[in-house]
C-alpha atoms as a PDB file:
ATOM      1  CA  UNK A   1      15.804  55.245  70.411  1.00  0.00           C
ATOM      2  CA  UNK A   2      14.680  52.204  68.464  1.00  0.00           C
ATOM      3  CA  UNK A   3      15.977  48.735  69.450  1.00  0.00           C
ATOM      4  CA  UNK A   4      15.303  47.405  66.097  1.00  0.00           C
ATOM      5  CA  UNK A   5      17.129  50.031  64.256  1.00  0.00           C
ATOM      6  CA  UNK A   6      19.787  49.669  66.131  1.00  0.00           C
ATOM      7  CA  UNK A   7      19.649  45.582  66.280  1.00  0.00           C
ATOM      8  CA  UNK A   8      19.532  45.650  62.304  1.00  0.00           C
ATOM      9  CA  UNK A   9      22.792  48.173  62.107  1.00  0.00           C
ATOM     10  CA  UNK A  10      24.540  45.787  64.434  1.00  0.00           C
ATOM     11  CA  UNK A  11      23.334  42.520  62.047  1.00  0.00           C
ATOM     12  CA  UNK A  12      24.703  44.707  59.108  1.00  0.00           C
ATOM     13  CA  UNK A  13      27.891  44.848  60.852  1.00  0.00           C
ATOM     14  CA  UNK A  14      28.456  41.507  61.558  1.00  0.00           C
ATOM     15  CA  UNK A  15      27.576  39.990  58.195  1.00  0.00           C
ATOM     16  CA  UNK A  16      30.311  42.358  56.827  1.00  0.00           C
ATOM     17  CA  UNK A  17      32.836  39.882  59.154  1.00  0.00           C
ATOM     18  CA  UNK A  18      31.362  36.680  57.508  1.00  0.00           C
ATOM     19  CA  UNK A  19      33.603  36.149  54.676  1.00  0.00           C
ATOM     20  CA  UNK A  20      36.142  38.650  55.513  1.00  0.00           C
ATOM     21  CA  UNK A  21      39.756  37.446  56.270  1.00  0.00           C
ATOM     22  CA  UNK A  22      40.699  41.180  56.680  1.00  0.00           C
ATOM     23  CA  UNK A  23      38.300  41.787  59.143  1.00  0.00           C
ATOM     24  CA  UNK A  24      38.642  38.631  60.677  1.00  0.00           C
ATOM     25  CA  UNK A  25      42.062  39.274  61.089  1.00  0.00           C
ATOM     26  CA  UNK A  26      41.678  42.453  63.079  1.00  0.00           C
ATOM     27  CA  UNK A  27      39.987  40.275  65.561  1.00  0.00           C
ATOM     28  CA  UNK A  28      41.976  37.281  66.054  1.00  0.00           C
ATOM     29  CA  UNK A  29      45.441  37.380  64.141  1.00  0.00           C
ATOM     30  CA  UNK A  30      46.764  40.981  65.187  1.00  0.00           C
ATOM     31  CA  UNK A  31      45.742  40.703  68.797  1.00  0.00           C
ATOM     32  CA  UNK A  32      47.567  37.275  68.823  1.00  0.00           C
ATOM     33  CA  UNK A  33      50.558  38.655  67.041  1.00  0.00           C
ATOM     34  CA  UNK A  34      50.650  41.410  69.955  1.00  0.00           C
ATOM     35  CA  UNK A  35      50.206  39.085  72.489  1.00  0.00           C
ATOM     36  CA  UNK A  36      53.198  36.415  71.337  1.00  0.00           C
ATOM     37  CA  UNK A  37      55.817  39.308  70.884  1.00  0.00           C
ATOM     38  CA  UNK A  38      55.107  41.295  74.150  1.00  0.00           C
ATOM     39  CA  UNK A  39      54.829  37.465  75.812  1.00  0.00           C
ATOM     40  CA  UNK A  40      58.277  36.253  73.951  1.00  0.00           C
ATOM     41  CA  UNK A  41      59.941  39.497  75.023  1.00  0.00           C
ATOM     42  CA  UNK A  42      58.245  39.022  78.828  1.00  0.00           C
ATOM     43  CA  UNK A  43      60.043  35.918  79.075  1.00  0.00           C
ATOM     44  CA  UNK A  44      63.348  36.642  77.768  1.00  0.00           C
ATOM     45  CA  UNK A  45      63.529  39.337  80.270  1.00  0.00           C
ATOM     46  CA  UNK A  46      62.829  36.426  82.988  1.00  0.00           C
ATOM     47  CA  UNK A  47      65.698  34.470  82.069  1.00  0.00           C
ATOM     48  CA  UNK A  48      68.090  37.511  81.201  1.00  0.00           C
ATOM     49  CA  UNK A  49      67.582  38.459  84.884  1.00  0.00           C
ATOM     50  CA  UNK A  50      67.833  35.756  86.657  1.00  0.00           C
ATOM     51  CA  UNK A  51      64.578  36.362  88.247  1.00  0.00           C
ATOM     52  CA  UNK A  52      60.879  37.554  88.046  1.00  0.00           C
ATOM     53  CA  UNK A  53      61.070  41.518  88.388  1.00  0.00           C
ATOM     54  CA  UNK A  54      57.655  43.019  89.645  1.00  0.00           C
ATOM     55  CA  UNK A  55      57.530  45.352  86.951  1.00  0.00           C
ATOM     56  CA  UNK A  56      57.872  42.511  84.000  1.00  0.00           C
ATOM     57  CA  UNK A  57      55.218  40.547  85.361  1.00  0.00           C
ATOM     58  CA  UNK A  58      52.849  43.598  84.154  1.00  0.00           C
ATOM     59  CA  UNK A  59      53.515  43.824  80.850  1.00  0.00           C
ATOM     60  CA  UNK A  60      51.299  41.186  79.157  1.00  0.00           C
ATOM     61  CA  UNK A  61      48.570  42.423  81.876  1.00  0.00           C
ATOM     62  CA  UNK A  62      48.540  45.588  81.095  1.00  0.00           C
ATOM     63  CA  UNK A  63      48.981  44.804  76.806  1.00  0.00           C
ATOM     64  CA  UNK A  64      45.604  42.622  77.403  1.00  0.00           C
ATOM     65  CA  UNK A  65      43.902  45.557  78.862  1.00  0.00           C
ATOM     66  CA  UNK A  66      45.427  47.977  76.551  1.00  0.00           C
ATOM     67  CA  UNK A  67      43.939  46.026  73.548  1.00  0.00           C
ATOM     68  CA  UNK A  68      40.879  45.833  74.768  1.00  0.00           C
ATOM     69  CA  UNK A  69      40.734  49.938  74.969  1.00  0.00           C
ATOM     70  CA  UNK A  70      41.804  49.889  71.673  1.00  0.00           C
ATOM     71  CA  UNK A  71      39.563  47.517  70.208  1.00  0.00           C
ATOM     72  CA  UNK A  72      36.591  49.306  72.144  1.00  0.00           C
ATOM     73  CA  UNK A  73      37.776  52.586  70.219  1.00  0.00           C
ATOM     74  CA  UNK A  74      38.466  50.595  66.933  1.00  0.00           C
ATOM     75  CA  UNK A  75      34.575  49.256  66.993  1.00  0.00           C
ATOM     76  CA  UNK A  76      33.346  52.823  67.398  1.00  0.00           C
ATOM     77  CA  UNK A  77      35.335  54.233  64.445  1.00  0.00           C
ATOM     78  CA  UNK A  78      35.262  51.480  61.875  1.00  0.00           C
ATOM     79  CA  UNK A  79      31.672  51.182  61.882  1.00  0.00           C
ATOM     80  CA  UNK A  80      31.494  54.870  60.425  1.00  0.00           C
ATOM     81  CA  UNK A  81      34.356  54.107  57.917  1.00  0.00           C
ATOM     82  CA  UNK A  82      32.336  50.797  56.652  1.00  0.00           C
ATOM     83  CA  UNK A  83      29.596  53.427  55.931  1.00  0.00           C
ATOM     84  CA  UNK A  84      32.171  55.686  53.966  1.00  0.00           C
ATOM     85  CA  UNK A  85      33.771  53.194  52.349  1.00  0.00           C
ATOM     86  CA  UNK A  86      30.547  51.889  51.230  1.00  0.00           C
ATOM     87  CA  UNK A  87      29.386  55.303  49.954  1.00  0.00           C
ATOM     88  CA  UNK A  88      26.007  54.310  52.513  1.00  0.00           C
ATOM     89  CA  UNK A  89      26.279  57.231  54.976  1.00  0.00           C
ATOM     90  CA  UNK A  90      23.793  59.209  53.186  1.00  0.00           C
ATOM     91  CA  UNK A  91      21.235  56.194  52.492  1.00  0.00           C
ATOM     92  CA  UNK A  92      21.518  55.702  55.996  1.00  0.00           C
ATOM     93  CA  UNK A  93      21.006  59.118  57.688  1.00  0.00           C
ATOM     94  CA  UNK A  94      18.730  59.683  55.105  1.00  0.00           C
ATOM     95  CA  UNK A  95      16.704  56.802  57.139  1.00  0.00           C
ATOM     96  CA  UNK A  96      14.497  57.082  60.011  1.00  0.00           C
ATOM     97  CA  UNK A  97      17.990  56.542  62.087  1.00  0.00           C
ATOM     98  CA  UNK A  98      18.829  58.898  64.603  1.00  0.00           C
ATOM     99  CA  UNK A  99      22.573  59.505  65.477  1.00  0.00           C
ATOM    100  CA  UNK A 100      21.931  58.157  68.722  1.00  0.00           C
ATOM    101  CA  UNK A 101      20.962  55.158  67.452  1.00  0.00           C
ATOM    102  CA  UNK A 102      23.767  55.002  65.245  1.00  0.00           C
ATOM    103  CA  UNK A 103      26.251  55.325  68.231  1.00  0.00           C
ATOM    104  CA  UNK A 104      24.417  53.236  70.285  1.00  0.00           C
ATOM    105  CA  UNK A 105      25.142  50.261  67.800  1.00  0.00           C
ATOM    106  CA  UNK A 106      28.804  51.040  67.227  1.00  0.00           C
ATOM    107  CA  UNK A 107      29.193  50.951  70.986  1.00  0.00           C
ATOM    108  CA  UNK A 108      27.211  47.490  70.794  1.00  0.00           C
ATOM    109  CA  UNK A 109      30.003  46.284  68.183  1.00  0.00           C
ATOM    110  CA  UNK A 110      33.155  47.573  70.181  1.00  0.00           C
ATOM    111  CA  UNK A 111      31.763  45.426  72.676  1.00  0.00           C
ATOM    112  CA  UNK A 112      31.439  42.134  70.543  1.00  0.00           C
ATOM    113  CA  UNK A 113      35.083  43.104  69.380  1.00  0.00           C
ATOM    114  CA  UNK A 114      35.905  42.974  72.904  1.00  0.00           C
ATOM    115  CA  UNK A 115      34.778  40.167  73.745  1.00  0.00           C
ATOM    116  CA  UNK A 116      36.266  38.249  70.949  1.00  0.00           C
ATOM    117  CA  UNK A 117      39.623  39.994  71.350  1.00  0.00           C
ATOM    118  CA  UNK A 118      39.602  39.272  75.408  1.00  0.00           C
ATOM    119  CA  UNK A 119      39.215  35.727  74.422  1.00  0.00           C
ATOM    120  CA  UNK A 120      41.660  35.115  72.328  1.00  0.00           C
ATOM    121  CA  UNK A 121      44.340  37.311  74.271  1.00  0.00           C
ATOM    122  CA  UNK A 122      43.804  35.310  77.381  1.00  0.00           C
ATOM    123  CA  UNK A 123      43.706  32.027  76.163  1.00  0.00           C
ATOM    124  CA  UNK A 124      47.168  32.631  74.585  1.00  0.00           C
ATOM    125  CA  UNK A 125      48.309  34.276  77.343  1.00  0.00           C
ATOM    126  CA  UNK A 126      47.679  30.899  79.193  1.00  0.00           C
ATOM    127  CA  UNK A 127      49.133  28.934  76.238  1.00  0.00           C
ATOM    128  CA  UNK A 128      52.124  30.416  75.662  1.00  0.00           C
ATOM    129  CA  UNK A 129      53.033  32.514  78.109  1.00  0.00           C
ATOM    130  CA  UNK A 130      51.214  31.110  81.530  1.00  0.00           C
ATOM    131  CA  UNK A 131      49.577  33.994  82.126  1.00  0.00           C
ATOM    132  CA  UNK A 132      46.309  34.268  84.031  1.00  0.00           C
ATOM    133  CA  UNK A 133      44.900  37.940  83.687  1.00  0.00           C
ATOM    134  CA  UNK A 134      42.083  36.387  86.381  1.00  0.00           C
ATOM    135  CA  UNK A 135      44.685  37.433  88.944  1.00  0.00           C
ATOM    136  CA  UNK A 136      43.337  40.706  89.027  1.00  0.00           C
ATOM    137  CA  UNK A 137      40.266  38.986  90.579  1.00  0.00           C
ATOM    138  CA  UNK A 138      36.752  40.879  90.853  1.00  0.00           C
ATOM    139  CA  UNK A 139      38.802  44.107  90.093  1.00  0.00           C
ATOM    140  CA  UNK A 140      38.988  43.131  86.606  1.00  0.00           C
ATOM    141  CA  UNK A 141      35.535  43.583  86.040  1.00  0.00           C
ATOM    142  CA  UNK A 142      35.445  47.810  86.566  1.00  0.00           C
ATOM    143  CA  UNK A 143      38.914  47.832  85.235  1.00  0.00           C
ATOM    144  CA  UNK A 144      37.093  46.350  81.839  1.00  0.00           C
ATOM    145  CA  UNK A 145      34.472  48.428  82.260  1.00  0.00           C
ATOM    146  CA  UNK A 146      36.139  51.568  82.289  1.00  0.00           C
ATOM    147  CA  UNK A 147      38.206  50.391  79.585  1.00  0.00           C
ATOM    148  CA  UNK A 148      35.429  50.397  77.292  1.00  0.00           C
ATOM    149  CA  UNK A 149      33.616  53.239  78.121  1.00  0.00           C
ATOM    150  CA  UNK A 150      37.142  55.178  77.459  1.00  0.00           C
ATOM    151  CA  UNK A 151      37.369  53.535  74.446  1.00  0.00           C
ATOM    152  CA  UNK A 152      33.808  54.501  73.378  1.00  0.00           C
ATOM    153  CA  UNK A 153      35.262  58.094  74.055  1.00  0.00           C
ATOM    154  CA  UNK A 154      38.258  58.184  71.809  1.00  0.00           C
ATOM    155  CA  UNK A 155      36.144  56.585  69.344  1.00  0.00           C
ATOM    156  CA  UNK A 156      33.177  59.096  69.575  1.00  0.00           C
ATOM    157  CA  UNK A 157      35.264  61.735  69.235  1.00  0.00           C
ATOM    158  CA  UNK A 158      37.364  60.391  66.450  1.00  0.00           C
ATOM    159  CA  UNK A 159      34.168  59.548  64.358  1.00  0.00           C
ATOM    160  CA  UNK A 160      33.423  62.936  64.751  1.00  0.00           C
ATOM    161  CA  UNK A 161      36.238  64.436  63.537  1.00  0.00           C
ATOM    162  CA  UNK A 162      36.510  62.238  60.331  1.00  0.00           C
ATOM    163  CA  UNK A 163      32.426  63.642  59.893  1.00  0.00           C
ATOM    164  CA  UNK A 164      33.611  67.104  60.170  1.00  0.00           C
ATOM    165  CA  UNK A 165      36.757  66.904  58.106  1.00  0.00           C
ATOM    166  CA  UNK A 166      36.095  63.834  55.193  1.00  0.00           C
ATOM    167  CA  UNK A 167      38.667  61.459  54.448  1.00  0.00           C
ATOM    168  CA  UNK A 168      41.656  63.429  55.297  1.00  0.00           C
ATOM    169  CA  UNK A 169      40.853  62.544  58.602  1.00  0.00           C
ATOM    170  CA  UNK A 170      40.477  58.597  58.397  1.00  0.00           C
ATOM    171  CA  UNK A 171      43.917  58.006  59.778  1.00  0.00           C
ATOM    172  CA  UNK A 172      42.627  59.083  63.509  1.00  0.00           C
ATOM    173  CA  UNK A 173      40.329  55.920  63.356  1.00  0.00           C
ATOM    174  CA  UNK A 174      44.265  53.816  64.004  1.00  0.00           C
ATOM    175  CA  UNK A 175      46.381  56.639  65.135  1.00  0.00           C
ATOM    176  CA  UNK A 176      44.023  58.884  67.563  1.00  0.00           C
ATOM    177  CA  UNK A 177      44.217  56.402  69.907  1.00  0.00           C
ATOM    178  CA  UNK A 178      48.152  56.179  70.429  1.00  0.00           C
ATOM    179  CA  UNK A 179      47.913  59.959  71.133  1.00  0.00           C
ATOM    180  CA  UNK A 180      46.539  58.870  74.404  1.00  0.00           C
ATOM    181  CA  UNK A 181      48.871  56.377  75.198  1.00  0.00           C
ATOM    182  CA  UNK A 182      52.032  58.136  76.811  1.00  0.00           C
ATOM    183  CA  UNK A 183      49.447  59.607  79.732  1.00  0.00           C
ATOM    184  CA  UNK A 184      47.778  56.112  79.799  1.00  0.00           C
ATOM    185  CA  UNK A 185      50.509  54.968  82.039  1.00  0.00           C
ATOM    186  CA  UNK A 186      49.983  51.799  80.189  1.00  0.00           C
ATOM    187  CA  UNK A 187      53.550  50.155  80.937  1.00  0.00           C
ATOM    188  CA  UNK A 188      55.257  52.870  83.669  1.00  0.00           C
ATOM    189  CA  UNK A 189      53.837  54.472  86.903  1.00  0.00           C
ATOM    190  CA  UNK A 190      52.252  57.935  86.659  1.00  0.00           C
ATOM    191  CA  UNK A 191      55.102  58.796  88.999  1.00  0.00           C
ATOM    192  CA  UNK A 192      57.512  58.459  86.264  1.00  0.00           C
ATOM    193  CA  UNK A 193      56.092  61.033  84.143  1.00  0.00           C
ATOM    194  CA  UNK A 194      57.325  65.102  84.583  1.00  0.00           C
ATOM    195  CA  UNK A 195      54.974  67.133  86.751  1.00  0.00           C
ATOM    196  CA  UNK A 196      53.469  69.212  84.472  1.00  0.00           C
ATOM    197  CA  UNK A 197      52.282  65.781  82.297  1.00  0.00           C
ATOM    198  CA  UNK A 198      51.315  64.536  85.133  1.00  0.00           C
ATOM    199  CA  UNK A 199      48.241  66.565  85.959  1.00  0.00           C
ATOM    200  CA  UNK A 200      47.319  65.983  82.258  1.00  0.00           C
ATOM    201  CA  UNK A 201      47.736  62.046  83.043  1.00  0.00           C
ATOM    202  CA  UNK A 202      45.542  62.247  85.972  1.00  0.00           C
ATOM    203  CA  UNK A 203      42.921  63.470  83.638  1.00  0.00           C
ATOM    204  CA  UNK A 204      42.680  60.735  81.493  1.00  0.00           C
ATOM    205  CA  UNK A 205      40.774  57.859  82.867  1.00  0.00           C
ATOM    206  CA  UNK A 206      42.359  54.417  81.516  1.00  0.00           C
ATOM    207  CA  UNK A 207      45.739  55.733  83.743  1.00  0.00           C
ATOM    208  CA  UNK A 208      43.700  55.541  86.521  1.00  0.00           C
ATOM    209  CA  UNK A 209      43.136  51.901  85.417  1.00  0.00           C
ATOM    210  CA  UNK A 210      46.549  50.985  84.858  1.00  0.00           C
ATOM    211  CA  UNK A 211      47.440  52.630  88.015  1.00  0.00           C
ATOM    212  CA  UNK A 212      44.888  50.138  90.005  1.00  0.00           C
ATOM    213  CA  UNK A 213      46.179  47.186  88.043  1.00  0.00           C
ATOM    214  CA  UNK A 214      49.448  47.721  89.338  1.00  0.00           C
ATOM    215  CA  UNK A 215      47.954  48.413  92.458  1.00  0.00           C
ATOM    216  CA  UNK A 216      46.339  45.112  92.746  1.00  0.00           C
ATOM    217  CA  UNK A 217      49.330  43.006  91.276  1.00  0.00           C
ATOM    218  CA  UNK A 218      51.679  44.544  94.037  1.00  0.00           C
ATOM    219  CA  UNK A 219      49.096  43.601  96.822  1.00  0.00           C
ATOM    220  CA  UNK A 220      50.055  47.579  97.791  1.00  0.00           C
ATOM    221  CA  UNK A 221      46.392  48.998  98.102  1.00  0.00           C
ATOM    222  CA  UNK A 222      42.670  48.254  97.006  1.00  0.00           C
ATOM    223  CA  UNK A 223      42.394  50.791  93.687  1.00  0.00           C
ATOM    224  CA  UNK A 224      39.253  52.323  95.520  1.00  0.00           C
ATOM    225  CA  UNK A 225      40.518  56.353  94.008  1.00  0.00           C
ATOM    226  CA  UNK A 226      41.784  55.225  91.280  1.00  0.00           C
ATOM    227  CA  UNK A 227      38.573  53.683  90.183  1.00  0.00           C
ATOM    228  CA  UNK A 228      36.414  56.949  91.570  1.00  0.00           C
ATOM    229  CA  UNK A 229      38.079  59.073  89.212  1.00  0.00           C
ATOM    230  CA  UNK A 230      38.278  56.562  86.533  1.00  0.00           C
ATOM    231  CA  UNK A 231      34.158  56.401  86.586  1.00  0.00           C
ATOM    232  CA  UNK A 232      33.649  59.650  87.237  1.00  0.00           C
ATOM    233  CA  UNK A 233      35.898  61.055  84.335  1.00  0.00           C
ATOM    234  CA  UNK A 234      34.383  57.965  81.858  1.00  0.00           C
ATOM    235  CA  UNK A 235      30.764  59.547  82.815  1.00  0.00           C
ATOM    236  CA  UNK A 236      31.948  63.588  82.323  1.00  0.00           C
ATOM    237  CA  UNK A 237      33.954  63.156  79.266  1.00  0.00           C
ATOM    238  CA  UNK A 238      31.636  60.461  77.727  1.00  0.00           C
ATOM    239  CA  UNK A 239      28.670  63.289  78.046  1.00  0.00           C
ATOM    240  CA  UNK A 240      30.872  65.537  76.273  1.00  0.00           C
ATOM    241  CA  UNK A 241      31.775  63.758  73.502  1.00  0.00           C
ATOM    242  CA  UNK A 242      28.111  62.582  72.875  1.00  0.00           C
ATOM    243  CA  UNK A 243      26.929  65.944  73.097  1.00  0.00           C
ATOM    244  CA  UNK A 244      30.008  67.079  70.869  1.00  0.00           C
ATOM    245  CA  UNK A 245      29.272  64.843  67.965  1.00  0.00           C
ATOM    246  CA  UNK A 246      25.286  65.302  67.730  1.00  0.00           C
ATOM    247  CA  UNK A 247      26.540  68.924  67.751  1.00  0.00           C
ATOM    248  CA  UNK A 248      29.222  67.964  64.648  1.00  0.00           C
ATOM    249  CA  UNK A 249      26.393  66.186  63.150  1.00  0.00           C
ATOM    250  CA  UNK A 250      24.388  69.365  62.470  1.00  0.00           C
ATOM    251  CA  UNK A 251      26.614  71.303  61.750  1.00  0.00           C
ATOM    252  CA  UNK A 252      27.967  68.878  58.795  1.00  0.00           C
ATOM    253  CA  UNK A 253      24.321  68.039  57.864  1.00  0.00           C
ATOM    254  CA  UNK A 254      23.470  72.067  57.473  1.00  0.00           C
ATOM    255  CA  UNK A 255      27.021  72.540  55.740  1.00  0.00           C
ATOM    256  CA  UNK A 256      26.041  69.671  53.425  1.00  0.00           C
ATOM    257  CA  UNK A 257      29.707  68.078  54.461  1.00  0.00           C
ATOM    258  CA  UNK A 258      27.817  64.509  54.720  1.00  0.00           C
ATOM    259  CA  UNK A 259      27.240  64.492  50.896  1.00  0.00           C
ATOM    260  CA  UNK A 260      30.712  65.367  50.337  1.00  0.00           C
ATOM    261  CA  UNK A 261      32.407  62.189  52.989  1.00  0.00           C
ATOM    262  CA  UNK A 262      33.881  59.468  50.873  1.00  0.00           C
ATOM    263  CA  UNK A 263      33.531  60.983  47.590  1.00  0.00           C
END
């Protein structure tokens, strides 16, 4: 791989963001509209109680971290879509780009949506809702981590999907993701879920996050398994998908099916 091809895709990128309210608003407004609900709804169910249950204290935690999954995903897929929408994909496979390259500079934007989206989420968490996610301590910084790098995942394989099957497809780019979250365990224990979706739940690594956020917040037990399967999963399944969409890519580049995306 080339660093400069893949430092002028990301440049492309952001100068799409400059004068953007749409995009800008993906970044800062819905994240903040989230956060305020969730935190509103946190707080109400404070006072309706009478007291702070354990299990409401997680649910701004575990939004924050959820967003930042889905944002990691979201800057994965909507860098192909630009390229579709902008009837470029062609120009630029027709490039010296490879389609390593390529991911490797989506994956460099889903982390500069991250970081934007982290920042905003917990400085309104503090604002309105007095929040501090830093409570997790040094655990946050795997849980992040492996946030990402499942995010990267769900967006990998999502971008190739919409490759294989054209614009029919573009709705997995916002919907793909949801799929995953009833055996994310993103708001409810794993133990809550029947058996038989359990074992599928254990498979998927950001509920092995959420389980060792919970962890930590209940002072219960240091997430040590929960992150081993976590990073080993992240580093199987993110091998697969890699391999799965360079696959995808030849096959739609032999089918001619890249001519025929956006049109």
């Amino acid at each position: 791989m080339k660093f400069h091809r893949i430092y002028a895709l990301v440049t492309r990128y952001l100068y799409l963001y400059r004068r953007s309210l749409p995009r800008m608003m993906e970044i800062f407004y819905w994240p903040f509209l989230d956060l305020v609900i969730w935190g509103f709804i946190t707080v109400y169910l404070m006072k309706f109680q009478g007291q702070i249950p354990g299990a409401v204290t997680f649910f701004i935690g575990a939004l924050i971290l959820w967003d930042i999954l889905f944002r990691s995903q979201q800057g994965v897929t909507i860098s192909f879509l630009e390229e579709i929408w902008a009837r470029n994909l062609m120009n630029l496979f027709a490039s010296p780009l490879k389609p390593s390259e390529f991911l490797a500079a989506t994956m460099v934007m889903s982390i500069l949506k991250v970081m934007a989206v982290s920042v905003v989420m917990v400085v309104c968490a503090g604002l309105f809702c007095s929040y501090n996610i830093f409570v997790l301590g040094l655990w946050l910084i795997p849980f992040v981590l492996n946030l990402v790098i499942t995010g990267w995942i769900i967006g990998v394989l999502t971008t190739a999907l919409i490759m294989r099957f054209g614009q029919e497809a573009e709705v997995l780019a916002w919907s793909m993701v949801f799929l995953f979250q009833p055996i994310s365990c993103v708001f409810y224990p794993m133990e809550v879920l029947p058996g038989w979706l359990q074992v599928i739940a254990w498979m998927n690594p950001a509920s092995h996050v959420f389980e060792g956020m919970r962890a930590v917040l209940n002072a219960s037990a240091e997430p040590i398994t929960h992150l081993g399967w976590a990073i080993g999963l992240n580093l199987v399944l993110l091998g697969i998908v890699i391999a799965a969409f360079h696959w995808m890519f030849e096959l739609c580049r032999e089918r001619g099916l890249l001519v025929r995306i956006g049109e």
